[in-house]
Protein backbone atom coordinates (compact mmCIF):
# COMPACT_ATOMS: atom_id res chain seq x y z
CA UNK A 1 69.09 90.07 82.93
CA UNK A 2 72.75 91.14 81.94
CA UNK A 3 73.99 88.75 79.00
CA UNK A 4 70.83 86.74 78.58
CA UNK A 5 68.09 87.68 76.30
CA UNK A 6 65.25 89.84 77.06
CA UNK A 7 62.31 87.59 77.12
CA UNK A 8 58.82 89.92 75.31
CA UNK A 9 55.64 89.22 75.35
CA UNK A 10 53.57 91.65 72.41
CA UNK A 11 49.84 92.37 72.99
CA UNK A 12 47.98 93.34 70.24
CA UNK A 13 49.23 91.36 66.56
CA UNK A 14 48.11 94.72 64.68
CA UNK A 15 50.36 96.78 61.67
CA UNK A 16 52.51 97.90 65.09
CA UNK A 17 52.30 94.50 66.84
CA UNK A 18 53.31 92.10 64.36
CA UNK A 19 55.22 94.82 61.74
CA UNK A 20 56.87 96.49 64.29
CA UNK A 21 57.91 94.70 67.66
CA UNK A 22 57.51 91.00 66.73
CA UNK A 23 59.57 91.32 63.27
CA UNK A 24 62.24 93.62 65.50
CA UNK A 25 61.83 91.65 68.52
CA UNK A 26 62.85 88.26 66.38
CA UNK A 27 65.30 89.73 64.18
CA UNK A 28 67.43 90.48 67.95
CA UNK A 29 70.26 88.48 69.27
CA UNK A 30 69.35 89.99 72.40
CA UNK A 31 65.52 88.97 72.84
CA UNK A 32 63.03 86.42 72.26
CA UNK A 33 59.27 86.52 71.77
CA UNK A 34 58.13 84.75 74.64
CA UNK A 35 54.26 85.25 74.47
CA UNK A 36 51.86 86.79 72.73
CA UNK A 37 47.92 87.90 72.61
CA UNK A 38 45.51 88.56 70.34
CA UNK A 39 41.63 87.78 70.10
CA UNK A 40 41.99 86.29 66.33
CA UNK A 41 42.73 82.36 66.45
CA UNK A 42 45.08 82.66 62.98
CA UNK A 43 46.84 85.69 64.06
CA UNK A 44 47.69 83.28 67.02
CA UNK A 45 48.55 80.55 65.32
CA UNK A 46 50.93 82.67 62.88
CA UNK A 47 52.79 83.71 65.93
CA UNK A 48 53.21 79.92 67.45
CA UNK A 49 54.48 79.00 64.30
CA UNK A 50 56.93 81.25 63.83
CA UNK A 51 58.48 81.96 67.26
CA UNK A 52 57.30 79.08 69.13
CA UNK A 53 55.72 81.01 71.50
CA UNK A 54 52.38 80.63 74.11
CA UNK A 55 49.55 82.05 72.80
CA UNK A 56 46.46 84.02 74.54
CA UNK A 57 43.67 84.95 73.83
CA UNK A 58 42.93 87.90 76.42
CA UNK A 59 45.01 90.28 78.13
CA UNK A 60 45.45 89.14 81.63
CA UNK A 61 45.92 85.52 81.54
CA UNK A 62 49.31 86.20 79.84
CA UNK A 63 50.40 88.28 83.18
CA UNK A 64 51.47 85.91 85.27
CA UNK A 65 53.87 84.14 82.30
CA UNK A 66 57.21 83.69 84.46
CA UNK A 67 59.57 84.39 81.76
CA UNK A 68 58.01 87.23 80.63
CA UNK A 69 60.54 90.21 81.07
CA UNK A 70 58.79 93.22 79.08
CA UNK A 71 55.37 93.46 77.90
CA UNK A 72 54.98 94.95 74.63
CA UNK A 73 51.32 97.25 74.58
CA UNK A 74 50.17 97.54 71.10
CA UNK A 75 46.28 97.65 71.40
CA UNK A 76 43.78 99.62 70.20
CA UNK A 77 45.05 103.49 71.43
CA UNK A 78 42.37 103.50 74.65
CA UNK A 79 43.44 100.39 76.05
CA UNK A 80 47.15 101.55 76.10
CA UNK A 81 47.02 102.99 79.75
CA UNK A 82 44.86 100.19 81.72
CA UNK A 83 46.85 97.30 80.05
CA UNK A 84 50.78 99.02 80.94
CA UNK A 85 49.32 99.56 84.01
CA UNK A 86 48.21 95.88 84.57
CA UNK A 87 51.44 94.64 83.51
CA UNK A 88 53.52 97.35 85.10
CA UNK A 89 51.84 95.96 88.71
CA UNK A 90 52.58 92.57 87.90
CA UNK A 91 56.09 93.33 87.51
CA UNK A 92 56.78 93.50 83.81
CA UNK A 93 58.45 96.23 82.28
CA UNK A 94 56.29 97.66 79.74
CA UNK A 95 56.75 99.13 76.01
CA UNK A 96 54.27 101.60 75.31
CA UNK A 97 52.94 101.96 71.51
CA UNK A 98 51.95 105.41 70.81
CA UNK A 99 49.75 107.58 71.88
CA UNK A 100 50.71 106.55 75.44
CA UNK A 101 47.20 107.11 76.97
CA UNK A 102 43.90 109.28 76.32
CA UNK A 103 44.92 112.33 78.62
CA UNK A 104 46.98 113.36 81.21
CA UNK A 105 45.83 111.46 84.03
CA UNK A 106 46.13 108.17 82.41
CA UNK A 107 49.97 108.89 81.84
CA UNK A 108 50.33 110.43 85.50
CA UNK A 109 48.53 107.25 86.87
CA UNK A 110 51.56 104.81 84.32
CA UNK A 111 54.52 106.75 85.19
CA UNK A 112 52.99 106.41 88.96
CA UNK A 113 52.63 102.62 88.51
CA UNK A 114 55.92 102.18 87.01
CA UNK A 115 57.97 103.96 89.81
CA UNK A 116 55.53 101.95 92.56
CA UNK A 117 56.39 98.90 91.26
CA UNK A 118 60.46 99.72 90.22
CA UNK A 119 59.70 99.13 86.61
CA UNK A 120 60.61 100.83 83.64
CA UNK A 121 57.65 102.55 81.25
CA UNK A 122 59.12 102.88 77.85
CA UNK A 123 57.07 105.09 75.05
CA UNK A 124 57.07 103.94 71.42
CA UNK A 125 58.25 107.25 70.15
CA UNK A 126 60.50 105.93 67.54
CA UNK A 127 60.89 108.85 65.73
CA UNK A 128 63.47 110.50 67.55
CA UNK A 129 65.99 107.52 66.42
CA UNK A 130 65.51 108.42 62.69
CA UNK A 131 67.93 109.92 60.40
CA UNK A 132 66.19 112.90 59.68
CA UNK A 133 65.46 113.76 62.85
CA UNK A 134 69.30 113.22 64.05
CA UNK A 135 69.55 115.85 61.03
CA UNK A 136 67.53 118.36 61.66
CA UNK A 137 69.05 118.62 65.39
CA UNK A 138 72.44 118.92 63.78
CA UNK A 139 71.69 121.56 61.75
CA UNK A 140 70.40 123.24 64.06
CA UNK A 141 73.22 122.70 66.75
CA UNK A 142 75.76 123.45 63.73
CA UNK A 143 74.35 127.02 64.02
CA UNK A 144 74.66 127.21 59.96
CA UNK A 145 71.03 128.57 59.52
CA UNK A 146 71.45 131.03 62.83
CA UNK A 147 68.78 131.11 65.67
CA UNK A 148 65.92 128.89 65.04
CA UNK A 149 62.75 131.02 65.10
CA UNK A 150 60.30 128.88 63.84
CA UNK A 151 59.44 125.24 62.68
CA UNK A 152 56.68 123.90 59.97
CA UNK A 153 55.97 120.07 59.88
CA UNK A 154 53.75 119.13 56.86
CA UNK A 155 52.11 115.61 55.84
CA UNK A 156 49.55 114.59 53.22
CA UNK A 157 48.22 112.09 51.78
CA UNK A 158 44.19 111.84 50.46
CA UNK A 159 42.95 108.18 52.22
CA UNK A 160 38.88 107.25 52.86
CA UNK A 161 39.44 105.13 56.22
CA UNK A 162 37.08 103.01 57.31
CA UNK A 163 39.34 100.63 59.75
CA UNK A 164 38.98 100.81 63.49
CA UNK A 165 41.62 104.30 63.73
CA UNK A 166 38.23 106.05 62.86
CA UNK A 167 36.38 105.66 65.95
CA UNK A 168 36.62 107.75 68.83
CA UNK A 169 35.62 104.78 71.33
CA UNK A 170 39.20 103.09 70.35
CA UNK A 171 41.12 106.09 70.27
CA UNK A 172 41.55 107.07 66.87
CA UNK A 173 42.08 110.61 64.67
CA UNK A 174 44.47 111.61 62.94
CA UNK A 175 46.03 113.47 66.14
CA UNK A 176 46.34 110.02 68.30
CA UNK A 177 48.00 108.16 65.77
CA UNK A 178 49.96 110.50 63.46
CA UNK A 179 50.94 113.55 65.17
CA UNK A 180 52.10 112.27 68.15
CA UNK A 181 55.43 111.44 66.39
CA UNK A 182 55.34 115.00 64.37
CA UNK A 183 54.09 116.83 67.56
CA UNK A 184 57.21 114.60 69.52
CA UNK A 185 59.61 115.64 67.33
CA UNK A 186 58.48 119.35 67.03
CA UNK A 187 58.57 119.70 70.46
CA UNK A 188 61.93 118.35 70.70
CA UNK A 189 63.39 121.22 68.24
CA UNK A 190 61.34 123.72 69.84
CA UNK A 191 63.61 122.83 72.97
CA UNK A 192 61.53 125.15 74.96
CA UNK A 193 57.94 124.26 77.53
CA UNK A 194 54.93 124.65 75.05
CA UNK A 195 53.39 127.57 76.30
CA UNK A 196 50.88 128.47 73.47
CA UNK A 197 49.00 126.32 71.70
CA UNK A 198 46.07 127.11 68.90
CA UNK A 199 44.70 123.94 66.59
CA UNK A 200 42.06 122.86 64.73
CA UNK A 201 40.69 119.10 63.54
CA UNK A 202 38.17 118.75 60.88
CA UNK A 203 36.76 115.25 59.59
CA UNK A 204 36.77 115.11 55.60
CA UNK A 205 37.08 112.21 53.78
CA UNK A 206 37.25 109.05 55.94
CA UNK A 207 34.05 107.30 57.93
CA UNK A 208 34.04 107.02 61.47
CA UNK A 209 33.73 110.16 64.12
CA UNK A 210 37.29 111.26 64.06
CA UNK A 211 39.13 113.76 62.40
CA UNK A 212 41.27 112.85 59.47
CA UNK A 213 43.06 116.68 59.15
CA UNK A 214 44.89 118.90 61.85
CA UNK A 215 45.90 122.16 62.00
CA UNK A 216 48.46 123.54 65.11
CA UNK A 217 50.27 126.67 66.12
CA UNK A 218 52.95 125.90 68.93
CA UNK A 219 54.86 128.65 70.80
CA UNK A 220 57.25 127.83 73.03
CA UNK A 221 58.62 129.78 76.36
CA UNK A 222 62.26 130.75 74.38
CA UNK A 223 59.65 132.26 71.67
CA UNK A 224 60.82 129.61 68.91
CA UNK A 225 57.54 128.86 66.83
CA UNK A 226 55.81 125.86 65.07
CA UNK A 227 53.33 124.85 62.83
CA UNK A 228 52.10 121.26 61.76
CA UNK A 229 49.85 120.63 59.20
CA UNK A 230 48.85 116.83 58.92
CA UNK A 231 45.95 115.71 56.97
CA UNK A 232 44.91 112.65 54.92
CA UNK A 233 42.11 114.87 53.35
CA UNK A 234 44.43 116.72 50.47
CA UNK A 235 45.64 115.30 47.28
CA UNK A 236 48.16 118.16 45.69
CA UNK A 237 49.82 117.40 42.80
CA UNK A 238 53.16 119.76 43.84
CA UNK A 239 55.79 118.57 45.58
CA UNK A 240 55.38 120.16 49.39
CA UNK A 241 58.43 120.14 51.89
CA UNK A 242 58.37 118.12 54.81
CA UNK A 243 60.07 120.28 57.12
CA UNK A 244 61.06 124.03 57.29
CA UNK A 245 63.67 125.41 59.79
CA UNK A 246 63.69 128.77 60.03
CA UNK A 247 66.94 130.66 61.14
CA UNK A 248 68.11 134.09 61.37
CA UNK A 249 70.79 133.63 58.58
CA UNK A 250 69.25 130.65 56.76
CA UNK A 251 66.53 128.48 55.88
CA UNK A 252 66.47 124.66 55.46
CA UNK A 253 63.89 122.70 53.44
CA UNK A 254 63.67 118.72 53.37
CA UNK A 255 61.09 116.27 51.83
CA UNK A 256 62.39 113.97 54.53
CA UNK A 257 65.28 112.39 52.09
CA UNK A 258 66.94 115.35 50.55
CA UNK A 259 67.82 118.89 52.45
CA UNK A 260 68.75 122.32 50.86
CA UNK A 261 70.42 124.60 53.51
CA UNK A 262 70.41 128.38 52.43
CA UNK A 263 72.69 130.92 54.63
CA UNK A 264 74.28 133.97 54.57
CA UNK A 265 77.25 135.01 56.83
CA UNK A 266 75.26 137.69 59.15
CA UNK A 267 79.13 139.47 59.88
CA UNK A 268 79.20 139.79 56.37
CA UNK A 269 76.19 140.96 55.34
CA UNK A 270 76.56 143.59 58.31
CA UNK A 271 73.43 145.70 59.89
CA UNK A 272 70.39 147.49 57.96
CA UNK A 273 70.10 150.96 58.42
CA UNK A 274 66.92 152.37 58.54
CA UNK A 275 66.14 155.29 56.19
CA UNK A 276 63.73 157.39 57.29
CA UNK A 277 61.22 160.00 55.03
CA UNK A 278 60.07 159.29 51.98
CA UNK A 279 60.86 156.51 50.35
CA UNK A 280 62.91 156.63 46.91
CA UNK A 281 60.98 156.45 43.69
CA UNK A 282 57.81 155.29 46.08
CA UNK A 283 59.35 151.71 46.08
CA UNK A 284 60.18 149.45 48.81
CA UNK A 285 63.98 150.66 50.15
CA UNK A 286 66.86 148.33 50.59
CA UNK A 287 69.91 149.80 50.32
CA UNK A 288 71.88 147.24 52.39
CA UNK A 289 74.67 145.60 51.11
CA UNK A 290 73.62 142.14 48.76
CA UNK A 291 73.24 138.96 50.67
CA UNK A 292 75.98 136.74 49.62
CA UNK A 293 74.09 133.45 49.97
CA UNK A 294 75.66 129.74 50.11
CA UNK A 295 73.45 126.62 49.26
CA UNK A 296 74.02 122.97 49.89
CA UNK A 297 72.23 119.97 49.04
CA UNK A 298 72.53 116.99 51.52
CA UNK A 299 71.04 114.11 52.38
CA UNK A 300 68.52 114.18 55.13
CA UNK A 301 70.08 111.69 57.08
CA UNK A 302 71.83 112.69 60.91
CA UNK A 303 73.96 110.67 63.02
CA UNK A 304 73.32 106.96 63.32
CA UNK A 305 72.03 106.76 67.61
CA UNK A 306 70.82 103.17 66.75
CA UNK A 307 67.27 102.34 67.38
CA UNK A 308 64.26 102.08 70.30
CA UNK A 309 64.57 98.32 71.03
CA UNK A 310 68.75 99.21 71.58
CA UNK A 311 67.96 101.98 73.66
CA UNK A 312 65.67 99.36 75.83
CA UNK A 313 68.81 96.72 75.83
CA UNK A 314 71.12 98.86 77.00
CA UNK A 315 68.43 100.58 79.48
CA UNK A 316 67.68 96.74 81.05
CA UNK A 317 71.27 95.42 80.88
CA UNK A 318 73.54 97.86 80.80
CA UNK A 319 71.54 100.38 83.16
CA UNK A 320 71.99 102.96 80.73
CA UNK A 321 69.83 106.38 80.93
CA UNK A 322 66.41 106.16 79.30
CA UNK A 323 66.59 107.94 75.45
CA UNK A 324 62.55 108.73 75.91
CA UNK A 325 61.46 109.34 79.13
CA UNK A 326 57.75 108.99 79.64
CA UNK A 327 57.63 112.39 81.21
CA UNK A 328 58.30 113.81 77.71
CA UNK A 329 55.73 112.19 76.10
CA UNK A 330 52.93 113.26 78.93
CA UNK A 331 54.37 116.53 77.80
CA UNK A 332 53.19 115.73 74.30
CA UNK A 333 49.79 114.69 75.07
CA UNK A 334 49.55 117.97 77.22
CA UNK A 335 49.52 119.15 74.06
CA UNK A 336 47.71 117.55 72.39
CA UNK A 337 44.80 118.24 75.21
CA UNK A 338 45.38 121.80 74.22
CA UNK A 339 45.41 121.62 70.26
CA UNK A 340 41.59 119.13 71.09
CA UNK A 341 40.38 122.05 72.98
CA UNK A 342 37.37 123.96 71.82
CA UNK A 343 37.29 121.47 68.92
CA UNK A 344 33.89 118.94 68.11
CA UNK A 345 36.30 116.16 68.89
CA UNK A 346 36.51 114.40 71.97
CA UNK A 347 39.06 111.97 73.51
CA UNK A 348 38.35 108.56 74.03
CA UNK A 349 38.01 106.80 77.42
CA UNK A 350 38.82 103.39 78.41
């Protein structure tokens, strides 16, 4: 496959489907849309037309397509495991939207599949290529804000679905198809197993049986902390940060384009000394030396580590390591099994 284009087919001509990997798939020197499905005739047609490709109607009639190096899954959410499975046996490589299955045991039974059959399983988690995620890990690793103790992750937005995300049968919620990218990237920071693990989903303001607002508590094994809030049930007028990153000598706030870092030196500032017995004028004693803080403004935007579909290039030509391994994201819906728990909300099943 070195030096020739990577032939794709996409399943699924969706927001992700056609947005997503056709538009990026045809914008490539290094690919070509080969084949596609989809069960509407003009969302067919559109795709003939513009990439000259074959068209199908169902799933497994496209399998046996020659030319067909990597099979793009982007169908509903519960169909994602039994379809990269199916093309995983038939010998394709497979790119996995998000969320990569329903539970555990549908990723256990992909990642099985892919290493039976010598094929690579990659996981849409295209998050971790952004700019403000490259940023947050490299203000982190800079060590300006200290030890990270704690992470908060907040998203809002005030939306009545009524599309098919808001059935359970297809594997919709808010958790499926939002916070796997928040809880991926979380996790990531946390850099530590997930070894705690406390949420809550509620259903307020769109149709359907899913809920449209979640509520976690992560704690990880090196005792960093996390909390994600994401909900399209709140409409607030004020201007709420994105991220938090808590450190022991600073504190950085982004709305996901612009940071402000806050430290201190900790050297500087030197140790507080307790003071025991009553406390002066019965007020709250600090008699440490002033915090000499520093402030910067930046620009949420980290190192440029290119993108997914580069990381898949250089993964089938260049045998390069694989940026998101699907054991990482069966980590995330491990997670996600945990935050469901206990909850009125069940998972979906193919």
């Amino acid at each position: 496959m070195k030096n020739q284009p990577i032939r794709y087919a996409v399943a699924g001509l969706g927001r992700s489907g056609w947005n997503i990997h056709a538009n990026q798939i045809g914008l490539r020197q290094d690919a070509e849309l080969v084949a596609v499905v989809d069960p509407l005739p003009e969302r067919r047609q559109e795709a003939a037309d513009e990439f000259g490709c074959q068209t199908y109607e169902t799933f497994e009639p496209m399998l046996p397509q020659e030319d067909v190096n990597v099979v793009v899954v982007a169908t509903p959410s519960a169909a994602h495991a039994p379809n990269s499975i199916a093309a995983l046996e038939a010998g394709k490589h497979v790119i996995c939207e998000k969320p990569m299955a329903m539970h555990q045991d549908e990723a256990d039974q992909m990642i099985q599949a892919a290493e039976a059959n010598n094929r690579h399983l990659f996981i849409h988690q295209n998050y971790r290529f952004q700019p403000v995620f490259t940023h947050l890990q490299e203000v982190i690793d800079s060590g300006i804000i200290g030890r990270l103790y704690h992470i908060r992750n907040y998203n809002n937005n005030f939306s009545r679905r009524d599309d098919w995300q808001t059935l359970a049968k297809n594997g919709g919620g808010v958790l499926n198809n939002k916070c796997t990218h928040n809880l991926d990237m979380i996790m990531q920071l946390l850099d530590g197993k997930v070894v705690e693990v406390t949420g809550d989903l509620q259903q307020i303001a769109s149709g359907g049986d899913v809920e449209d607002h979640v509520k976690a508590f992560l704690k990880a094994d090196n005792g960093r902390t996390a909390d994600m809030e994401v909900t399209s049930a709140q409409n607030i007028a004020a201007q709420m940060p994105t991220w938090i990153l808590c450190g022991t000598s600073g504190t950085l706030t982004s709305d996901g384009k612009q940071s402000t870092v806050r430290w201190f030196d900790p050297e500087e500032a030197g140790q507080v000394e307790v003071i025991e017995g009553a406390a002066k004028n019965r007020a709250y004693g600090s008699s440490a030396k002033p915090i000499d803080w520093q402030e910067k403004v930046v620009e949420s935007k980290g190192p440029n580590i290119g993108n997914f579909y580069d990381n898949v290039t250089e993964v089938l030509q260049e045998r390069a390591e694989m940026y998101i391994t699907p054991q990482s994201v069966r980590e995330v819906l491990r997670v996600m099994s945990e935050i469901r728990a206990g909850t009125d909300f069940e998972v979906a099943t193919a």
